[in-house]
Protein backbone atom coordinates (compact mmCIF):
# COMPACT_ATOMS: atom_id res chain seq x y z
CA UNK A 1 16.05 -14.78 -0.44
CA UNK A 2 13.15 -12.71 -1.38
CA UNK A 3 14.34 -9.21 -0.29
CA UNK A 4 17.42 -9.94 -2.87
CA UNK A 5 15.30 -11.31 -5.87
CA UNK A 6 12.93 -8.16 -4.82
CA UNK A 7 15.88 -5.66 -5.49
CA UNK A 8 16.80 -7.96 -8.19
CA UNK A 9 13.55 -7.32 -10.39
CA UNK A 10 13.37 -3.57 -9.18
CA UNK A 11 14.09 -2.12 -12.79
CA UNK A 12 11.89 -4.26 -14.45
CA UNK A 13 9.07 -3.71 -12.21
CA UNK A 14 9.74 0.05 -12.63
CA UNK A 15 9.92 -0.71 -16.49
CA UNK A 16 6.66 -2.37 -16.56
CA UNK A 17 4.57 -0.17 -14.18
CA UNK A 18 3.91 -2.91 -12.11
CA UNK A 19 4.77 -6.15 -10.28
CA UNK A 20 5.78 -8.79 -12.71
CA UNK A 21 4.43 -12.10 -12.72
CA UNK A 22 7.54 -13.75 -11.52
CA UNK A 23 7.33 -11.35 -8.19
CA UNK A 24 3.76 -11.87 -7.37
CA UNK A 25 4.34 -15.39 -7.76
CA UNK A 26 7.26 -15.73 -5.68
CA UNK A 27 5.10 -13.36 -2.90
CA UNK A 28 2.12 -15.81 -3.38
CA UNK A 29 4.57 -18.49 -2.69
CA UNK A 30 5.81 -17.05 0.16
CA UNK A 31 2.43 -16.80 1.77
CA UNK A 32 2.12 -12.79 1.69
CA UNK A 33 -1.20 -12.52 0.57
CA UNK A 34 -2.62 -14.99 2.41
CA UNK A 35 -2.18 -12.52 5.48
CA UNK A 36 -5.86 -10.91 3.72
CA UNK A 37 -7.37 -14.29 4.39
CA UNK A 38 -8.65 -15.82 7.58
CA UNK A 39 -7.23 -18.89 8.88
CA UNK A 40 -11.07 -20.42 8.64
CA UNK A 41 -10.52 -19.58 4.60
CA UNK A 42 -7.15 -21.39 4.39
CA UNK A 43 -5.44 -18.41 5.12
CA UNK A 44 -2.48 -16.68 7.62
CA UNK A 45 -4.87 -13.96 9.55
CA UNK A 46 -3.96 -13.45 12.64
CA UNK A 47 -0.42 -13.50 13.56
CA UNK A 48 0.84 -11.10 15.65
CA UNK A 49 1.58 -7.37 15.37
CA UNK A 50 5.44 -7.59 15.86
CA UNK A 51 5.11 -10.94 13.01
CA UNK A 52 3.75 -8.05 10.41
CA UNK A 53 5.87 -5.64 11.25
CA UNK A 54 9.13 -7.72 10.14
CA UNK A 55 7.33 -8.62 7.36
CA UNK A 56 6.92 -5.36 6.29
CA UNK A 57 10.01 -3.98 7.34
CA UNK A 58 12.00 -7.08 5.10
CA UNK A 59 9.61 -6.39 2.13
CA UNK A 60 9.98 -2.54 1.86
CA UNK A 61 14.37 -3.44 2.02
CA UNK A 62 13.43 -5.48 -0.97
CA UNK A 63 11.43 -3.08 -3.31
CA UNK A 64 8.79 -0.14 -1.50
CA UNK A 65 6.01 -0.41 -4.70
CA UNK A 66 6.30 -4.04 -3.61
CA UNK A 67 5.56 -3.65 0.51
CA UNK A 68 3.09 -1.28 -0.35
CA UNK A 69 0.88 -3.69 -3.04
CA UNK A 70 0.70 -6.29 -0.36
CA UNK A 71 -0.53 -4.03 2.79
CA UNK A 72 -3.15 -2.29 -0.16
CA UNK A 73 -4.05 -6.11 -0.81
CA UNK A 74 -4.14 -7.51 2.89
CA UNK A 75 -6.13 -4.18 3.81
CA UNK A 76 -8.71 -4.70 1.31
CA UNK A 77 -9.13 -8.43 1.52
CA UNK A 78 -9.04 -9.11 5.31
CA UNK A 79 -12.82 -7.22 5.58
CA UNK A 80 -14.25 -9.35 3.01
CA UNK A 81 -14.69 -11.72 5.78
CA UNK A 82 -17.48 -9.40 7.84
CA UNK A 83 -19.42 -9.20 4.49
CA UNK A 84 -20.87 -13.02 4.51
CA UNK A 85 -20.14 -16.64 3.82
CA UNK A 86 -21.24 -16.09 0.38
CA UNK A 87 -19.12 -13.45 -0.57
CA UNK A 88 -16.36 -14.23 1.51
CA UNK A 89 -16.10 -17.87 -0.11
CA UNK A 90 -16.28 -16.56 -3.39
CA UNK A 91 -12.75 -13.97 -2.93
CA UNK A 92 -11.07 -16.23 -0.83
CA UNK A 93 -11.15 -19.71 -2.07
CA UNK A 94 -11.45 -18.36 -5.61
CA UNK A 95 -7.81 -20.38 -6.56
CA UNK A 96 -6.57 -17.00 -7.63
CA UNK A 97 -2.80 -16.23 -7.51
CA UNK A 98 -1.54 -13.64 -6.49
CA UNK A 99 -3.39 -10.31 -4.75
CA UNK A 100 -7.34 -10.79 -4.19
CA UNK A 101 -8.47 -7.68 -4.29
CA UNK A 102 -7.68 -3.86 -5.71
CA UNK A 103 -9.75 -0.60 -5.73
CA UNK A 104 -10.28 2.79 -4.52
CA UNK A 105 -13.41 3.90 -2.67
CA UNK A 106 -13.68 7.49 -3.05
CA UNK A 107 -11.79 10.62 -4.86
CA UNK A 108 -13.06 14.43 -4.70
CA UNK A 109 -10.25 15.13 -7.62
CA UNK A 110 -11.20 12.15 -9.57
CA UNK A 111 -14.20 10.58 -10.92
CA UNK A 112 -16.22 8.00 -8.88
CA UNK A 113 -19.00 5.22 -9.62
CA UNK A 114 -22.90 5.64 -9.13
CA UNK A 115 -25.35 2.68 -9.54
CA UNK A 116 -28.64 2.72 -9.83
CA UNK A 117 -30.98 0.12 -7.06
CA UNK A 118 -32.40 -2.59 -8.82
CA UNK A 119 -34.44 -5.99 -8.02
CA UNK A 120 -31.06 -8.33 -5.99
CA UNK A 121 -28.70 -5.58 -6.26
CA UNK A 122 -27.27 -2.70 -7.90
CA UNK A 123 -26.08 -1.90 -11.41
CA UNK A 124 -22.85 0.17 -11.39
CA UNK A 125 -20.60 1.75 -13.80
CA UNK A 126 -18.22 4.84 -13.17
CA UNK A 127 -14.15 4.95 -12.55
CA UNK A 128 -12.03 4.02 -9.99
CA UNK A 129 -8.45 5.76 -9.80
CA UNK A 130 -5.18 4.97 -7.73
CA UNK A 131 -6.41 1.40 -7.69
CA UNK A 132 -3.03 -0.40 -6.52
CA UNK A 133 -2.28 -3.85 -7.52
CA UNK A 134 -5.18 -3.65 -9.79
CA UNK A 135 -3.48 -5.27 -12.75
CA UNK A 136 -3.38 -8.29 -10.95
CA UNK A 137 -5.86 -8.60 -8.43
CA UNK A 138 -8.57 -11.09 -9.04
CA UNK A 139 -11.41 -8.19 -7.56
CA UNK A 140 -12.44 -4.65 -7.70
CA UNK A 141 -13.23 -3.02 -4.44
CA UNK A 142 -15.01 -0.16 -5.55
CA UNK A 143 -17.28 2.72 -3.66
CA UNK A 144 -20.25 3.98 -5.49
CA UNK A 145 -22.94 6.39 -4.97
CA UNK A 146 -26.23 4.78 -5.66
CA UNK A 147 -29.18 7.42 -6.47
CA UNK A 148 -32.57 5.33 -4.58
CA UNK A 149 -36.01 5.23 -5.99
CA UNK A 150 -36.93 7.55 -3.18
CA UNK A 151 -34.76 10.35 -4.44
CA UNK A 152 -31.72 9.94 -1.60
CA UNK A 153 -28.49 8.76 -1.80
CA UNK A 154 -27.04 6.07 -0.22
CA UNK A 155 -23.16 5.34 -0.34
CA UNK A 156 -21.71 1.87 -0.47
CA UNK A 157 -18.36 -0.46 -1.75
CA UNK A 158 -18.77 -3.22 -4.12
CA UNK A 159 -16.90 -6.08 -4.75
CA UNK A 160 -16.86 -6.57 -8.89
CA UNK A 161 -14.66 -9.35 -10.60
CA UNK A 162 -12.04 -8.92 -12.69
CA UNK A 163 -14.36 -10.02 -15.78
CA UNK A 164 -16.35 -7.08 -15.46
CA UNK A 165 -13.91 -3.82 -15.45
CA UNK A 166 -11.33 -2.66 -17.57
CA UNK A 167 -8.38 -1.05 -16.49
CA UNK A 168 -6.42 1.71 -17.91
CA UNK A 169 -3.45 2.77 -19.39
CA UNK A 170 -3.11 5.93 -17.08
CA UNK A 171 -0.02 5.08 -14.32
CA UNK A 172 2.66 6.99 -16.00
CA UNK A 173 4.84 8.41 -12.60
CA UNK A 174 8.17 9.25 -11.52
CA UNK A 175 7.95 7.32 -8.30
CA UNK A 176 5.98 4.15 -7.07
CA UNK A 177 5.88 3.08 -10.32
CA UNK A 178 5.75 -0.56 -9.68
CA UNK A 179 2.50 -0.04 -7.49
CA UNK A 180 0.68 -0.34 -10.61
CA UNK A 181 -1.83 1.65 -9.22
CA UNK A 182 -4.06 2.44 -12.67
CA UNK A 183 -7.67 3.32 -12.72
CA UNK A 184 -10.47 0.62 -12.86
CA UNK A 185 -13.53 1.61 -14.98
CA UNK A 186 -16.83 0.42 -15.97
CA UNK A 187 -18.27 2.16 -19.32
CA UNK A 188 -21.42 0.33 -19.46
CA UNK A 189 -23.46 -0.43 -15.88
CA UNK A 190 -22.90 -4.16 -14.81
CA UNK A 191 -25.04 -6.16 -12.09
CA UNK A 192 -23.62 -6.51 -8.47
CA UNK A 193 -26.09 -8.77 -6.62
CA UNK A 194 -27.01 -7.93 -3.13
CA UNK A 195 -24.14 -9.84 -1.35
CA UNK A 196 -21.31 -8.08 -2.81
CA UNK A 197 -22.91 -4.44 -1.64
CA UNK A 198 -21.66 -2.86 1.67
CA UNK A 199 -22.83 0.33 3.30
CA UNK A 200 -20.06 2.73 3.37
CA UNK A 201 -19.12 5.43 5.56
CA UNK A 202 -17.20 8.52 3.55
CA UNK A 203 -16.27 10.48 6.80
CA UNK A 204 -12.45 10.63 6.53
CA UNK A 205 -12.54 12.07 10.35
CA UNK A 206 -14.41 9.29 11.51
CA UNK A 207 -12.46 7.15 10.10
CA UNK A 208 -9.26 8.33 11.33
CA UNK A 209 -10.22 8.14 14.45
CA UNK A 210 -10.25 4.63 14.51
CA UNK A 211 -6.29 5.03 13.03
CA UNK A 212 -7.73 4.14 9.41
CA UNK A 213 -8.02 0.86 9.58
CA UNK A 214 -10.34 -2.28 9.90
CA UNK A 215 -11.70 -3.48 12.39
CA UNK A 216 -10.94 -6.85 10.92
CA UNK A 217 -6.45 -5.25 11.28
CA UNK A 218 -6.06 -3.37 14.44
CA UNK A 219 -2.31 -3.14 13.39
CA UNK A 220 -2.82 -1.30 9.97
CA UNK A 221 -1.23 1.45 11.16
CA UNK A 222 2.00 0.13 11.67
CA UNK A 223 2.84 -1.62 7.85
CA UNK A 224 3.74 1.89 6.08
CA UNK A 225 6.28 3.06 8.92
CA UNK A 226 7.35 -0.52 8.82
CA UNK A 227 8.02 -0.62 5.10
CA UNK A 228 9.64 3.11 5.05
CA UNK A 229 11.96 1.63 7.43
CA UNK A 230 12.94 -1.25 6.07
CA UNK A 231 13.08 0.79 2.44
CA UNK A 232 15.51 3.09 4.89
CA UNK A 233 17.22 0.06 5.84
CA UNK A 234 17.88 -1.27 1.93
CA UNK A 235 19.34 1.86 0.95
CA UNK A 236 21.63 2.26 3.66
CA UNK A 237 22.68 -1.29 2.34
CA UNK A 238 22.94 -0.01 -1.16
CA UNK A 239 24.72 3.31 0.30
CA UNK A 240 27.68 1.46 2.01
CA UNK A 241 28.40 -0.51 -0.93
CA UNK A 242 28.87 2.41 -3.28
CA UNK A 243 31.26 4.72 -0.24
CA UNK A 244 33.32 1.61 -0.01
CA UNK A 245 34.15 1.77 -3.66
CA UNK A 246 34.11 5.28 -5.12
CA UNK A 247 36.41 8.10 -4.76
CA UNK A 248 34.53 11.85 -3.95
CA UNK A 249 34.09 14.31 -6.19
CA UNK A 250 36.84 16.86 -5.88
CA UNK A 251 37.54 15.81 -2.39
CA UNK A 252 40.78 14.53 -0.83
CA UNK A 253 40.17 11.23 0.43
CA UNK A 254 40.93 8.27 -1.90
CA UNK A 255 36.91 6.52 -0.89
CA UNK A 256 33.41 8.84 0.03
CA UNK A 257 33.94 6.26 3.11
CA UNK A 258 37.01 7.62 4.24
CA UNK A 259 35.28 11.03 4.79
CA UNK A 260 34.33 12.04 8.36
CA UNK A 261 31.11 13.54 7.39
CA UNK A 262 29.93 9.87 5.46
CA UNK A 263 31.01 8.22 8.11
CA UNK A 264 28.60 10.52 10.88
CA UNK A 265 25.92 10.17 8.27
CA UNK A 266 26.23 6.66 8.35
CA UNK A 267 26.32 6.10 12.25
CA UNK A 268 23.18 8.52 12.53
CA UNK A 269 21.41 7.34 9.59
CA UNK A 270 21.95 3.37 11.54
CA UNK A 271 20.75 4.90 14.85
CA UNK A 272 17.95 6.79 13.25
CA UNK A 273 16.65 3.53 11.75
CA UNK A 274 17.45 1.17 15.05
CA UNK A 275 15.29 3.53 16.73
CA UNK A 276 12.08 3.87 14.34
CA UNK A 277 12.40 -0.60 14.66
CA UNK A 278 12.63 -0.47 18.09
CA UNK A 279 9.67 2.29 18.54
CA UNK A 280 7.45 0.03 15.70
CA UNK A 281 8.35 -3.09 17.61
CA UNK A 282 7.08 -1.69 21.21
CA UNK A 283 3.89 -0.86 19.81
CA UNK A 284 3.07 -3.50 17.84
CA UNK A 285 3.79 -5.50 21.42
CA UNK A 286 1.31 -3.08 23.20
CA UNK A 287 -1.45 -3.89 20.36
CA UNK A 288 -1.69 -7.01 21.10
CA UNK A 289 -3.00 -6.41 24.76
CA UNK A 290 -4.16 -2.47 24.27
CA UNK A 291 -6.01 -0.24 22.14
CA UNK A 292 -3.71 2.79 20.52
CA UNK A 293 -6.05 4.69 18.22
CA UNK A 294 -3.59 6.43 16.02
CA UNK A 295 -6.00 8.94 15.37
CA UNK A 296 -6.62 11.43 13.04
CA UNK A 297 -4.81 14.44 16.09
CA UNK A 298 -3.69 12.22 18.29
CA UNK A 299 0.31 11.55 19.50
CA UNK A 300 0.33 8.15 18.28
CA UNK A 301 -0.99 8.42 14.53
CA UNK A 302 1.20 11.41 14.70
CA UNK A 303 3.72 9.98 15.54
CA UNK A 304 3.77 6.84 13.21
CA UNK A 305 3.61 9.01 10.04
CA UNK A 306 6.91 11.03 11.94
CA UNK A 307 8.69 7.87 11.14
CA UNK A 308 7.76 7.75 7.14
CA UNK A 309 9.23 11.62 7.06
CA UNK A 310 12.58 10.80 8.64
CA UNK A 311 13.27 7.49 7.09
CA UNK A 312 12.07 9.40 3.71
CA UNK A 313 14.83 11.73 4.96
CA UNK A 314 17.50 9.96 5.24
CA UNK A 315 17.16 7.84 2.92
CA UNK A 316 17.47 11.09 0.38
CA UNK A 317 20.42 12.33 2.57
CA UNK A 318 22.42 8.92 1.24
CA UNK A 319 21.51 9.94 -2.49
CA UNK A 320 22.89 13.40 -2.16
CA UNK A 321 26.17 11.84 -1.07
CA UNK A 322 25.92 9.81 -3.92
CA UNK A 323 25.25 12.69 -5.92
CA UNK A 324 24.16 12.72 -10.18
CA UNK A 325 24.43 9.05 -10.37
CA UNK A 326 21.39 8.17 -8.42
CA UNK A 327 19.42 10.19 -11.09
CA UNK A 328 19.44 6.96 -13.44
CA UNK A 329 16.72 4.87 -14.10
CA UNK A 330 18.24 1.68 -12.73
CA UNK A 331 19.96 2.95 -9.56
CA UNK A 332 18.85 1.34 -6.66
CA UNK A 333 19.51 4.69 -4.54
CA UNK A 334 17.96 6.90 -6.90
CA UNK A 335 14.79 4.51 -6.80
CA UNK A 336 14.69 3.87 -2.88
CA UNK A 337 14.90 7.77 -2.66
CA UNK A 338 12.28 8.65 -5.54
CA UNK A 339 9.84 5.15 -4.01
CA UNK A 340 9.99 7.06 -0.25
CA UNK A 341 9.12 10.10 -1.43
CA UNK A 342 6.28 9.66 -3.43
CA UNK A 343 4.78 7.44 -0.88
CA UNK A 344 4.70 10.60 1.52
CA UNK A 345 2.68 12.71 -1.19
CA UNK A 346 -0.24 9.72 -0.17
CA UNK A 347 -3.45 11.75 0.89
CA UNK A 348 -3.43 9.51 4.44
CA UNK A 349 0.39 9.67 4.95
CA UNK A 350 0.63 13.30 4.71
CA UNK A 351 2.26 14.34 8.09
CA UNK A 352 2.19 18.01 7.83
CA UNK A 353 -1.50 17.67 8.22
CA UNK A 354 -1.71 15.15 10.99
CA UNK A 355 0.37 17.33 12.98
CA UNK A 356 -1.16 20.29 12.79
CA UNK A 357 -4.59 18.83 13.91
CA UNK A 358 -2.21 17.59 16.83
CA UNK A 359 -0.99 20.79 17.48
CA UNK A 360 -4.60 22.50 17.74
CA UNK A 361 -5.42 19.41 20.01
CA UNK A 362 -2.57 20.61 22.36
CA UNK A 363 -3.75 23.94 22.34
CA UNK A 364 -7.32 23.03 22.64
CA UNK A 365 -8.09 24.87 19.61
CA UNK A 366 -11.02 23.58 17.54
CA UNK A 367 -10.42 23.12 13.72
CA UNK A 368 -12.18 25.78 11.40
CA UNK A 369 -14.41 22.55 10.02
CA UNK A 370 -14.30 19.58 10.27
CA UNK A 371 -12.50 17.21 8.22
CA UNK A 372 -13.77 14.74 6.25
CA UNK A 373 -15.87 13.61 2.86
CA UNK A 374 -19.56 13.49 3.28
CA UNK A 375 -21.93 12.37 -0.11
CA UNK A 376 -22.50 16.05 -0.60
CA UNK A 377 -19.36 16.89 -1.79
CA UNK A 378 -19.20 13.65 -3.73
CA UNK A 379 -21.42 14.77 -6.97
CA UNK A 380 -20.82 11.84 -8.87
CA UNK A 381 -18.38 12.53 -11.95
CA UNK A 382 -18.62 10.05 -13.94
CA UNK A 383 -15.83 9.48 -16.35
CA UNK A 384 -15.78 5.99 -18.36
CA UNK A 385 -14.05 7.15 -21.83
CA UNK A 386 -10.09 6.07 -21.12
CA UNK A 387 -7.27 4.41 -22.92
CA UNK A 388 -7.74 0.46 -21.91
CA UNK A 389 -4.56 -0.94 -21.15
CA UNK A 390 -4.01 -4.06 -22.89
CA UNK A 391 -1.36 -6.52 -21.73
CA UNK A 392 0.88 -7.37 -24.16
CA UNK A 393 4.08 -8.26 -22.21
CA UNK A 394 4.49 -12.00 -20.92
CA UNK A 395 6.03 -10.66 -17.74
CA UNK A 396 2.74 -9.18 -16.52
CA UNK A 397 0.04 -11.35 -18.26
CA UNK A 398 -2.49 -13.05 -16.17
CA UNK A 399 -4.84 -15.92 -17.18
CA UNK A 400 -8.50 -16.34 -15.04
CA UNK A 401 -7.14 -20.04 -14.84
CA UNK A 402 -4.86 -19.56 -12.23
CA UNK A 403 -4.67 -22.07 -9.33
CA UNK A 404 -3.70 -21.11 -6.14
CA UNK A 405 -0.80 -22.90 -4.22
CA UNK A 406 -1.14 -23.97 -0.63
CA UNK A 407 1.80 -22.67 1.15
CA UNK A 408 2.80 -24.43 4.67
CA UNK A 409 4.27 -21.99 6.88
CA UNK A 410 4.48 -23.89 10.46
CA UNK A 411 6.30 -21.52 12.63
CA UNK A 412 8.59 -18.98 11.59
CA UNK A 413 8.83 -20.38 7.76
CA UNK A 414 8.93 -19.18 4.73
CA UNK A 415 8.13 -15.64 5.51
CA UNK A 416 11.04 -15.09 7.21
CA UNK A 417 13.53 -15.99 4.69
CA UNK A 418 13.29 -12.24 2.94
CA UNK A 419 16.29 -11.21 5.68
CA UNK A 420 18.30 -13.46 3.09
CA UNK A 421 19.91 -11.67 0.28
């Protein structure tokens, strides 16, 4: 199944810095990405809340860089759809393979793209970084700051094909490696006609109050906690394979499985993970008939980013069992361990902040300002001059002649043979 061949093709995605082209393939085939496209488009959108929540769940068991290119992908392609016929025709019956889109809207720390209004559009140039999937994703999603004849500045995302950026050689990481998530840049300004140009709101606050997510995916919040679950749930896999067959480290007992401490590890860590399923499973039920914000402050969004921190937990409580061996490149531990926690170090999934703005909201304490981005403390940096990665390696190659396959999944079909190793 595809959580096996996932786990399978681990080291080499880690090896390669990205997904190869055998894995987004087999994803494509399995009708992943077509979750970003509407079923008017061809695509999967909507099924249901509990539907994506498996999904995510099987994928992150398989490989977490994995999980976490498709929700970046389905995220960023799904809104393409409120942004006209034009535009939405052009990403999503494009015959592309694999992801549609990649990109990164805004970074304080990082540089950012300005354009400049001119007659049908814009022309934009600038740098993009922490672009996920972007090595093979058919379009940019980019935010830019455009500076208007009249002196202002206006903020707004742009959709740019893969023709006119470069990417570079810059994702060089101990963890998430196979997220692939290198910069996008444009050293010389290119044209992006009216219909690919979006206003854009840069109020972080504002949009965590609506739980982060587009209008277009009411159940955004729930893919990460889904995926750190399931990543909880492959390593606990992984974990019970390696206690059954080694002996502890200057302990008395002829198997780590024979200890009494492994083995209360191993019943909590199960019950641990049982219960973040069956918490992600009620809620997805209750989206489907209410609204849970999962706010920026609020219990909810607090609590969905609790789950990523114990699952993250845990999972490193099975490596330390393990002990030096999960330090290699290859080990699936070491990696499931190393994936979680570099996924918690993601500006959004940070809990210690969410649940502090929680805990003033329960004292009724106002912040000390309030947070968010606004276009004043964006001063565009504009940094083009970077190190172009060049593919070179016919595992991650892409060609612009790709032809997307029509995947039939009546029912519960092909997505649902991950559980399959």
């Amino acid at each position: 199944g595809l959580v096996g061949f996932l786990r399978e093709r681990s080291s080499e995605i880690d090896e390669v810095g990205t997904l190869t082209r055998d894995v987004v393939e087999a994803l494509d085939e399995a009708g992943v990405y077509r979750l970003g496209i509407p079923r008017e488009f061809g695509g999967l959108n909507p099924i249901s809340a509990r539907e994506q929540v498996e999904m995510y769940f099987q994928l992150g068991r398989g490989n977490l860089s994995a999980a976490w290119c498709v929700q970046v992908e389905v995220s960023g392609a799904l809104p393409v759809q409120d942004w006209g016929e034009r535009a939405a025709e052009e990403v999503y019956r494009g015959g592309h393979v694999g992801p549609l889109t990649a990109g990164s809207l805004f970074n304080v720390a990082h540089a950012v793209g300005v354009a400049e209004r001119v007659d049908g559009g814009l022309m934009v140039h600038g740098s993009w970084s922490f672009c996920s999937g972007i090595r093979a994703a058919a379009w940019l999603e980019a935010g830019v700051t455009c500076n208007e004849p009249d002196g202002t500045q206006t903020n707004h995302m742009v959709l740019i094909p893969r023709s006119d950026f470069k990417i570079a050689d810059d994702w060089h990481v101990s963890g998430m490696k196979g997220s692939g998530s290198n910069s996008a840049y444009i050293p010389e300004p290119v044209f992006v006609p009216d219909y690919r140009i979006q206003p854009l709101m840069l109020d972080i606050a504002a949009e965590l109050e609506d739980g982060g997510a587009s209008t277009a995916d009411p159940f955004a919040g729930l893919y990460v906690p889904a995926m750190m679950t399931g990543a909880a749930q492959g390593a606990l896999e992984v974990f019970v394979e390696k206690i059954k067959s080694r002996a502890p480290w200057g302990q008395p007992y002829p198997r780590i499985a024979d200890m009494p401490t492994v083995q209360m590890l191993l019943g909590h860590v199960d019950a641990r993970i049982y219960a973040a399923r069956t918490a992600l499973d009620s809620w997805a039920e209750q989206l489907q008939t209410t609204t849970l914000t999962g706010g920026f402050g609020d219990r909810f969004g607090t609590a969905l980013l609790s789950i990523n921190i114990e699952m993250r937990d845990l999972i490193v409580e099975m490596r330390d069992v393990i002990g030096s061996s999960t330090a290699a490149q290859d080990d699936a531990l070491g990696r499931f361990a190393q994936d979680a926690s570099t996924l918690c170090f993601h500006g959004v999934h940070r809990y210690g902040w969410w649940a502090e703005s929680y805990g003033r909201s329960l004292l009724d304490i106002d912040p000390p300002q309030q947070p968010g981005l606004t276009s004043s403390l964006l001063a565009p940096k504009v940094v083009t001059t970077h190190t172009e990665l060049i593919e070179t390696d016919p595992r991650v190659i892409w060609h612009s002649d790709s032809v997307n396959r029509a995947v039939d999944i009546p029912g519960r079909g092909p997505l649902y043979e991950m559980d399959e190793l």
